[in-house]
Protein backbone atom coordinates (compact mmCIF):
# COMPACT_ATOMS: atom_id res chain seq x y z
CA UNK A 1 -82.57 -87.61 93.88
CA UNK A 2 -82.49 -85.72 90.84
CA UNK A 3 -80.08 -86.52 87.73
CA UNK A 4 -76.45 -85.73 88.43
CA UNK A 5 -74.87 -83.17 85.81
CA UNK A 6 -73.21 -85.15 82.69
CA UNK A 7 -69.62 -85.98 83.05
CA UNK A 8 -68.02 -84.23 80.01
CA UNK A 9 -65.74 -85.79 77.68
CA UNK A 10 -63.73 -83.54 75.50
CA UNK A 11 -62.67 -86.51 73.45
CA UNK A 12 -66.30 -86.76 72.36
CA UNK A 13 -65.76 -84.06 70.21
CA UNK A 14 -62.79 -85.15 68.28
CA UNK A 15 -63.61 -87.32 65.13
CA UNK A 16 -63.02 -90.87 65.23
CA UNK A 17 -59.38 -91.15 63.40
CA UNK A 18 -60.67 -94.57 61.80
CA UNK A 19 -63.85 -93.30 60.51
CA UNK A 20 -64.41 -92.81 56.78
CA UNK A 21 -63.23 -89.35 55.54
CA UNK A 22 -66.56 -88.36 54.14
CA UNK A 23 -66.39 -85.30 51.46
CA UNK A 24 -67.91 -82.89 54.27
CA UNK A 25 -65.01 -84.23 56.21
CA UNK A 26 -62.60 -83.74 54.07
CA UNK A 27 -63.47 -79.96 53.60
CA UNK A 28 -64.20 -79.10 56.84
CA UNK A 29 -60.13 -80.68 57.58
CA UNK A 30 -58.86 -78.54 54.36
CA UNK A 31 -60.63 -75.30 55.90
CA UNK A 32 -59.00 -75.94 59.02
CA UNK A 33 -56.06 -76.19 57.42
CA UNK A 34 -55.67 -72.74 56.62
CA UNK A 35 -56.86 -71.29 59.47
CA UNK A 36 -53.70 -69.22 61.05
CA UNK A 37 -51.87 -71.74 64.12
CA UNK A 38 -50.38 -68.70 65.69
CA UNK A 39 -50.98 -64.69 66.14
CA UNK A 40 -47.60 -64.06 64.13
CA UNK A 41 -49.87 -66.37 60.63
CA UNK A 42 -53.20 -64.01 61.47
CA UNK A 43 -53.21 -61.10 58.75
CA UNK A 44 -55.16 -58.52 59.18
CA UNK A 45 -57.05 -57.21 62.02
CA UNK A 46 -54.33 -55.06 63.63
CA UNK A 47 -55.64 -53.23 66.04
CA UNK A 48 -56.88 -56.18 67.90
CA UNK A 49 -53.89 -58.69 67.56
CA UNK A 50 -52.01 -55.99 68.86
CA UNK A 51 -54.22 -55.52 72.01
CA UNK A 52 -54.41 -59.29 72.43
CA UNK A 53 -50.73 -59.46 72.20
CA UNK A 54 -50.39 -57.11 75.05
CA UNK A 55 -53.24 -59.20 77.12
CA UNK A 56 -51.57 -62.33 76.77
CA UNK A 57 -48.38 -61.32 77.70
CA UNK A 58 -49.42 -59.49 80.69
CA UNK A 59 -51.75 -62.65 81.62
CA UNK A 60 -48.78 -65.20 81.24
CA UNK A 61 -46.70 -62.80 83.54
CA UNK A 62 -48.94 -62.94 86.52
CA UNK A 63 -49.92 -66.68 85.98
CA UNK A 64 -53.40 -66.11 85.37
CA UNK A 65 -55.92 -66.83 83.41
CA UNK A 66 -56.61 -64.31 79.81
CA UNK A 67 -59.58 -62.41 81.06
CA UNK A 68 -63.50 -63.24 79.50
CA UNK A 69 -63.00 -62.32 75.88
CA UNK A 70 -65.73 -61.66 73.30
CA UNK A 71 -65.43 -61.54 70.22
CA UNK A 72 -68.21 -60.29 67.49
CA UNK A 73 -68.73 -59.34 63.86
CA UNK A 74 -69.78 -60.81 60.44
CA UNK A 75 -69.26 -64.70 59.91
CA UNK A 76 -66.02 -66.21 58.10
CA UNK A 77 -63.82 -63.20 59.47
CA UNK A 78 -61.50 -65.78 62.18
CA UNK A 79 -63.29 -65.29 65.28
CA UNK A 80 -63.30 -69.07 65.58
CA UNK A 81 -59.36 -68.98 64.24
CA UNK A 82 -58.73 -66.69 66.97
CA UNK A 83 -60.29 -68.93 70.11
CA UNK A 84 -57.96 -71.52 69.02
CA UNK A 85 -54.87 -69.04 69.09
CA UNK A 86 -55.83 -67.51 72.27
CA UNK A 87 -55.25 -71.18 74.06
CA UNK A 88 -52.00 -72.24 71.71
CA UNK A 89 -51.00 -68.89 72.65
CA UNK A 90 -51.28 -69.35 76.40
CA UNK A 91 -50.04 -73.14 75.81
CA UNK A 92 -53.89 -74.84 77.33
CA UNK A 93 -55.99 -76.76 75.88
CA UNK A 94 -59.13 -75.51 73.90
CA UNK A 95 -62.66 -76.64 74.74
CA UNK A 96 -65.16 -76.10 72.10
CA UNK A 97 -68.84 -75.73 72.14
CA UNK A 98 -71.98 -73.86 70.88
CA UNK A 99 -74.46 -71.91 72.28
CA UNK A 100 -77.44 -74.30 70.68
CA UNK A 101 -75.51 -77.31 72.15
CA UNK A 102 -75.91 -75.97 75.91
CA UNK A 103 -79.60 -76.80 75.83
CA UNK A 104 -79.68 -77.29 79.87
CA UNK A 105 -77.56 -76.07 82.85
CA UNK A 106 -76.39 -79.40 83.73
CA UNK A 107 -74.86 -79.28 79.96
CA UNK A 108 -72.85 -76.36 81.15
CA UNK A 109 -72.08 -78.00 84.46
CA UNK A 110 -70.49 -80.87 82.95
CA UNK A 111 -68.24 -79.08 81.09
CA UNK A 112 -67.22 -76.90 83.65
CA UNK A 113 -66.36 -79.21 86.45
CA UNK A 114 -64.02 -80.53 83.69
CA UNK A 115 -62.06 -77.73 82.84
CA UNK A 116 -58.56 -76.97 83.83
CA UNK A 117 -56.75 -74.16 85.17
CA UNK A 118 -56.44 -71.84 81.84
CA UNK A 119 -57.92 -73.61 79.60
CA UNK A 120 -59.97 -71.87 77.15
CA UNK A 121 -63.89 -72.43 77.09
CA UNK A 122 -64.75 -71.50 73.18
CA UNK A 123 -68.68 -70.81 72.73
CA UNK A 124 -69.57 -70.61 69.15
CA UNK A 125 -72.98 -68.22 68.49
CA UNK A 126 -73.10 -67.54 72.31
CA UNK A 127 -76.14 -65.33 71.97
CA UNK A 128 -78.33 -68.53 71.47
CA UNK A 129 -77.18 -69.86 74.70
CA UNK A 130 -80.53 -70.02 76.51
CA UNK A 131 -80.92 -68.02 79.72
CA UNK A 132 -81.47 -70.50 82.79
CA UNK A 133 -77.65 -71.69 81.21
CA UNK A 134 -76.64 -67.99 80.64
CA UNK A 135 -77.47 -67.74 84.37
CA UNK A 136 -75.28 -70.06 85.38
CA UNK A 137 -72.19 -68.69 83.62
CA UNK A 138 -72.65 -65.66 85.92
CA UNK A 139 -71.28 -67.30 88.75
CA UNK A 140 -68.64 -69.16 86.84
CA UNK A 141 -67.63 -66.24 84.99
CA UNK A 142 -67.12 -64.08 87.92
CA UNK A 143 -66.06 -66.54 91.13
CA UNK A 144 -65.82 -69.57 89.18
CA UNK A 145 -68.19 -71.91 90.99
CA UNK A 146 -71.26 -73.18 90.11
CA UNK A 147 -74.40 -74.36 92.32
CA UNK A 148 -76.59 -77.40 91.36
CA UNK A 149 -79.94 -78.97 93.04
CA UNK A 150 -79.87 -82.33 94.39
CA UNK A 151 -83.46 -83.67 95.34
CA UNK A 152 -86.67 -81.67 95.20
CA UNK A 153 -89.20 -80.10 97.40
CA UNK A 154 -88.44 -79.88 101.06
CA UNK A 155 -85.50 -82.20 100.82
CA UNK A 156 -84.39 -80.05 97.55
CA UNK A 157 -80.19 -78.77 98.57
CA UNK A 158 -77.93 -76.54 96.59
CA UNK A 159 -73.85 -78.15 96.27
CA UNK A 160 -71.56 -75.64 95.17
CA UNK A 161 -68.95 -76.63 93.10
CA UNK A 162 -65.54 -74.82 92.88
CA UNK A 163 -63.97 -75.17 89.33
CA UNK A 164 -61.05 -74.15 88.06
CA UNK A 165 -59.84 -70.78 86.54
CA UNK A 166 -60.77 -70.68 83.28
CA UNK A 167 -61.38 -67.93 80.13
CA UNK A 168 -64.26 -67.96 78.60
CA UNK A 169 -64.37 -67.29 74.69
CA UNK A 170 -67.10 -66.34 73.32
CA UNK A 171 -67.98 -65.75 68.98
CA UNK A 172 -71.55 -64.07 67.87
CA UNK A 173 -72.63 -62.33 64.88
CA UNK A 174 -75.34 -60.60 66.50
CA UNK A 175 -73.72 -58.89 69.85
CA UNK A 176 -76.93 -56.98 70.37
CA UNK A 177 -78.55 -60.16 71.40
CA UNK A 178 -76.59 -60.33 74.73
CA UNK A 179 -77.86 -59.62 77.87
CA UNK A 180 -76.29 -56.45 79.24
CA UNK A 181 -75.12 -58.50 82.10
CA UNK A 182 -73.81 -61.64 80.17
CA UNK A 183 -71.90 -58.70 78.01
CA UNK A 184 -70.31 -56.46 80.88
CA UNK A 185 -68.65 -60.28 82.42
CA UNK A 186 -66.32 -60.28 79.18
CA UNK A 187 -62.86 -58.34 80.10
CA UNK A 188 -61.94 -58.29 76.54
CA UNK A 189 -64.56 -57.43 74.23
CA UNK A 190 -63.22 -57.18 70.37
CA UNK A 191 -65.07 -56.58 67.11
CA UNK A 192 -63.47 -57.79 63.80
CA UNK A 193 -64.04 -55.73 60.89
CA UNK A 194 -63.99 -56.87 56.99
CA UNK A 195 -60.85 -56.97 55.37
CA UNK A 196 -58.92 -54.78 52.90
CA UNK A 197 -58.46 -56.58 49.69
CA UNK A 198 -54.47 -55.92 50.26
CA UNK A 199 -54.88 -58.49 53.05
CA UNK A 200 -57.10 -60.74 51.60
CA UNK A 201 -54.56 -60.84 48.83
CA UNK A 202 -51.91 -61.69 52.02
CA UNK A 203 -54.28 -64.49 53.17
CA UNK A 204 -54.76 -66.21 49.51
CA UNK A 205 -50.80 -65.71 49.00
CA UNK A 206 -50.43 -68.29 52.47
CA UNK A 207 -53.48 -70.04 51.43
CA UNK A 208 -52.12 -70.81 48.00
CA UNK A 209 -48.62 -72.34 49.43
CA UNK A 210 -50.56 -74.48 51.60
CA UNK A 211 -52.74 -76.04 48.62
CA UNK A 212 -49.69 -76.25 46.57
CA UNK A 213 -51.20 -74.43 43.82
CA UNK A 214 -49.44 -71.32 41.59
CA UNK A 215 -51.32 -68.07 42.27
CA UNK A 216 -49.66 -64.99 40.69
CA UNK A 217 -50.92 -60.93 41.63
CA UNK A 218 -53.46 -60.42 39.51
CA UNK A 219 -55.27 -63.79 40.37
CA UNK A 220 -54.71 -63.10 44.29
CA UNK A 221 -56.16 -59.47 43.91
CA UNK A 222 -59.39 -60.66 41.48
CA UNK A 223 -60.24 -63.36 44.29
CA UNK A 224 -59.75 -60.42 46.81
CA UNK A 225 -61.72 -57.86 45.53
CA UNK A 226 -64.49 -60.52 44.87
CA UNK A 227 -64.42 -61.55 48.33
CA UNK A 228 -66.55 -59.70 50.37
CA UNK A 229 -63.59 -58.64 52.79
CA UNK A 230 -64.70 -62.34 54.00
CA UNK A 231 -61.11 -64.94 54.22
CA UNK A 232 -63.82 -67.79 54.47
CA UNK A 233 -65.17 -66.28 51.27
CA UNK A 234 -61.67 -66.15 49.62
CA UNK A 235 -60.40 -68.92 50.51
CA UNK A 236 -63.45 -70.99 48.83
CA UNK A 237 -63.01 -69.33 46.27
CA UNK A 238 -59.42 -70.41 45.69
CA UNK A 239 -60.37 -73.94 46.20
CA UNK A 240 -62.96 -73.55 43.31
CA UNK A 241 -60.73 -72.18 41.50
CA UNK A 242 -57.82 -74.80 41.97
CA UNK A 243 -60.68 -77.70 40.84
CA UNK A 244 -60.62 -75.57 37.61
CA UNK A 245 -57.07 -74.85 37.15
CA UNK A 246 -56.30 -78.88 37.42
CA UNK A 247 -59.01 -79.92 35.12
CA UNK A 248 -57.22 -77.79 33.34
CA UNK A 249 -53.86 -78.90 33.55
CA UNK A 250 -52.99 -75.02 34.74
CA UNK A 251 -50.33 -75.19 37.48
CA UNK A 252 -50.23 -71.58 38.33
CA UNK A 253 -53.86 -69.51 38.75
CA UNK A 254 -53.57 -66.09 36.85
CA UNK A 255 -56.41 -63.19 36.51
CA UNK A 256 -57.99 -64.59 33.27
CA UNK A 257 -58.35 -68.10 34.73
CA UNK A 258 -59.55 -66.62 38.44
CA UNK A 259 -62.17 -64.62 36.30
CA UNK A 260 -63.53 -67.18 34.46
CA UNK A 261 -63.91 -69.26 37.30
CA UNK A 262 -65.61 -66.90 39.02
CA UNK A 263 -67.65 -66.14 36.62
CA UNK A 264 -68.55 -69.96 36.01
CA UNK A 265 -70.30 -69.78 39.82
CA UNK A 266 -72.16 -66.95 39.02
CA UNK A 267 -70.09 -64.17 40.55
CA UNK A 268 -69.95 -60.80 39.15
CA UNK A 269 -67.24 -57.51 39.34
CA UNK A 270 -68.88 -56.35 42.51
CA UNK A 271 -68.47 -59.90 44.27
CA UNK A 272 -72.51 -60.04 43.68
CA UNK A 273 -73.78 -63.99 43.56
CA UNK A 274 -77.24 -64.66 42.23
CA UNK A 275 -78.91 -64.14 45.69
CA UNK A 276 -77.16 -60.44 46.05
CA UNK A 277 -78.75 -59.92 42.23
CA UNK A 278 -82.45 -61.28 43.27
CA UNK A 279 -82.30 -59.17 46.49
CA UNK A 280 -81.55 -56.30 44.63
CA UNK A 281 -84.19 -57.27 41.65
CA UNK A 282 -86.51 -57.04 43.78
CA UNK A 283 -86.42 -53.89 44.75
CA UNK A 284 -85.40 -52.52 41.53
CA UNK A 285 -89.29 -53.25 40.51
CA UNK A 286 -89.99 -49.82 41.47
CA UNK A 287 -86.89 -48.81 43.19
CA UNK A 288 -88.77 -45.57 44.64
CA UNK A 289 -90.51 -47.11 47.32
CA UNK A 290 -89.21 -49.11 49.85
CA UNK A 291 -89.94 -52.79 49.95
CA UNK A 292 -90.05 -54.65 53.82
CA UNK A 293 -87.86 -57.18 54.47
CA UNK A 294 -90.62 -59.84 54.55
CA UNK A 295 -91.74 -59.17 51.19
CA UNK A 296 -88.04 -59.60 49.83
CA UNK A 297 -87.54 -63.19 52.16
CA UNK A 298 -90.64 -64.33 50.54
CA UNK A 299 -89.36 -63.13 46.92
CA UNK A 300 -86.31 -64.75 46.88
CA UNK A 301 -87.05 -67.78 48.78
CA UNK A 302 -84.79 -67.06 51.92
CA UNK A 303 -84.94 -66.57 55.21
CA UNK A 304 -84.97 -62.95 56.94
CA UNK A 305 -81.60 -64.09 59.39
CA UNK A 306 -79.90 -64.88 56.81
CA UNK A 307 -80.61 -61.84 53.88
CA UNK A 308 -80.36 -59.09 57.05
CA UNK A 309 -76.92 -61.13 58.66
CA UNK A 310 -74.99 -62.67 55.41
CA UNK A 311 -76.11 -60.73 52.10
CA UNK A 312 -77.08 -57.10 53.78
CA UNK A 313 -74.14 -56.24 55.02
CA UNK A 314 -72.09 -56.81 51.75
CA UNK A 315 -74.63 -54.22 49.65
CA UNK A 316 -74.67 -51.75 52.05
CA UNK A 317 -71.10 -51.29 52.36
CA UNK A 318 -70.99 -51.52 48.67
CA UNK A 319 -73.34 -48.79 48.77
CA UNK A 320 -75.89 -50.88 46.52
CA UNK A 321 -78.66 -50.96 49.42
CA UNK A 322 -79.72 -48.72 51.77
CA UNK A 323 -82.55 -48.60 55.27
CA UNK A 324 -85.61 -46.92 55.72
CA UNK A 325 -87.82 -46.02 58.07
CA UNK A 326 -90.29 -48.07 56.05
CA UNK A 327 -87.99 -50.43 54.38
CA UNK A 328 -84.92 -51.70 52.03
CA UNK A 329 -84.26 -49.52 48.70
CA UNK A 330 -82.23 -50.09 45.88
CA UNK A 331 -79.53 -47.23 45.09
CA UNK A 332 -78.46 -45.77 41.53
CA UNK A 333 -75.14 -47.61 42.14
CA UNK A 334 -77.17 -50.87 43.10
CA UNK A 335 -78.91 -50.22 39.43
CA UNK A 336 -76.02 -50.09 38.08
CA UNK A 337 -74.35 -53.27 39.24
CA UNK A 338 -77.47 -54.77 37.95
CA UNK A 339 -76.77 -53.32 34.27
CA UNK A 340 -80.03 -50.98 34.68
CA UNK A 341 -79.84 -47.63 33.65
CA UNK A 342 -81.13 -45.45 37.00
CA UNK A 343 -83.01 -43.25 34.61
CA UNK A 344 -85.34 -45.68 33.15
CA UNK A 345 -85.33 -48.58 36.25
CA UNK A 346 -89.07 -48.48 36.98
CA UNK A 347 -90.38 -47.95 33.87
CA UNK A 348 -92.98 -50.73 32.78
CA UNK A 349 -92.38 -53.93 31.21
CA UNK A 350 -88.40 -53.73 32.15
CA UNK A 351 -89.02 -56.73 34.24
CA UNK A 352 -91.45 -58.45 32.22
């Protein structure tokens, strides 16, 4: 008889209260402290929290479960924030996993036959789930009930298995990796944009009270417009610059001292950081011709994901990148943030 699916035990994922609060610990707990508890603490984002507002209501109404919900965009921009106010929200209980983690369908299974009525099923990066597993969340998705194989061969039988009503959360930065089918099961499908540095400068304001640290306008709307329209980004930025404002017996965090700090980890006007400044270096070695994106991975020592899904996006809305046909090319304006004059960027021996 083949291997029964894994009982699932979502107490497995909690930390172990008496273990030792390692640094990574320690700043994973202080980021989850300022993640938003409730839809009323999420700034920003409009649009959506006011169409989730009007699901949830309308879900809690009828008694049933918040239908499928996706939700997609860049990373650090509260799509994980948001899973865990969907199910405080609709009072359940959240159940969190990651696409990677679901290696088999019996994974899957032995989360599922664990679930209770509403509770929230949150899938971090759900287009790496792989598809035999994405397979099985059709049924569960749509009927909820899964089917498993006990024995093999001739003697092989399928046992369905009824769970409960559940809604399904799902977080990806790349949404074009979905299956169409996979994509047309979520109800709710939801993009989140970057912010606005006016709400950034919202989110540092809370973030600030909650570290118990001074932080007057013009330090809140430096760290904002340095931010990438990224809270993640902003708010690890304010808790480099509180290290600095202690050592330096500063109670209160003003423009000067936000600058400095700033500047101290290598970030520039334009919210560039040495990586931005080699990507763009490297095609300002002859910015008229494209260069692949290959050649720049292997120039700056980084991997193609991760230029095309966390730097990219940041220079193109700046306006310092743009896409070819045939490749990435730096733009005047990119030049510029680099302190080259467009004119003469090109010319030989200007990177020697």
């Amino acid at each position: 008889m083949a291997e029964l699916p894994r009982v699932f035990d979502p107490s497995a994922l909690e930390e172990d209260p008496k273990a030792p609060l390692g640094a990574e610990t320690a700043e994973r707990d202080l980021e989850a402290g300022l993640r938003p508890q409730n839809l009323t603490e999420f700034v920003g984002q409009e649009r959506l929290l006011s169409n989730l507002r009007v699901a949830i209501q309308a879900a809690r109404a009828r008694g049933d479960s918040l239908d499928h919900t996706l939700f997609s965009g860049p990373p650090g921009l509260g799509k994980t924030s948001l899973a865990r106010i969907l199910a405080h929200e609709l009072g359940t209980r959240l159940v969190p996993t990651s696409g990677p983690a679901l290696e088999r369908p019996r994974d899957l299974v032995g989360i599922l036959t664990q679930l209770k009525r509403g509770d929230v099923l949150f899938i971090d990066e759900v287009h790496r789930i792989p598809a035999p597993v994405e397979e099985y969340l059709y049924s569960a998705m749509e009927d909820f009930s899964v089917d498993f194989t006990i024995d093999q061969g001739p003697h092989a039988r399928v046992v369905p298995l009824q769970i409960a009503p559940f809604t399904l959360v799902g977080a990806t930065t790349r949404e074009g990796l979905l299956s169409a089918p996979f994509r047309s099961r979520f109800g709710i499908a939801e993009r989140l944009v970057p912010y606005p540095p006016e709400d950034l400068v919202r989110i540092l304001l809370r973030s600030a009270s909650i570290l118990s640290i001074g932080l007057d306008d013009s330090g809140a709307q430096l760290i904002a417009e340095r931010s990438r329209g990224t809270p993640r980004i902003a708010n690890r930025f304010l808790r480099r610059v509180r290290d600095f404002a202690q050592v330096a017996g500063s109670k209160s965090v003003d423009g000067r001292l936000a600058a400095e700090t700033l500047a101290r980890l290598g970030v520039d006007q334009h919210g560039l950081e040495e990586l931005d400044r080699r990507i763009l270096g490297v095609m300002a070695h002859n910015p008229e011709l494209p260069v692949g994106l290959k050649t720049i991975a292997a120039a700056v020592g980084e991997s193609e994901d991760t230029i095309e899904e966390v730097f990219e996006p940041h220079l193109l809305r700046c306006g310092f990148l743009q896409k070819t046909a045939r490749g990435r090319m730096v733009t005047p304006r990119g030049l510029e943030a680099l302190g080259l004059d467009p004119r003469s960027a090109g010319e030989p021996g200007l990177f020697a």
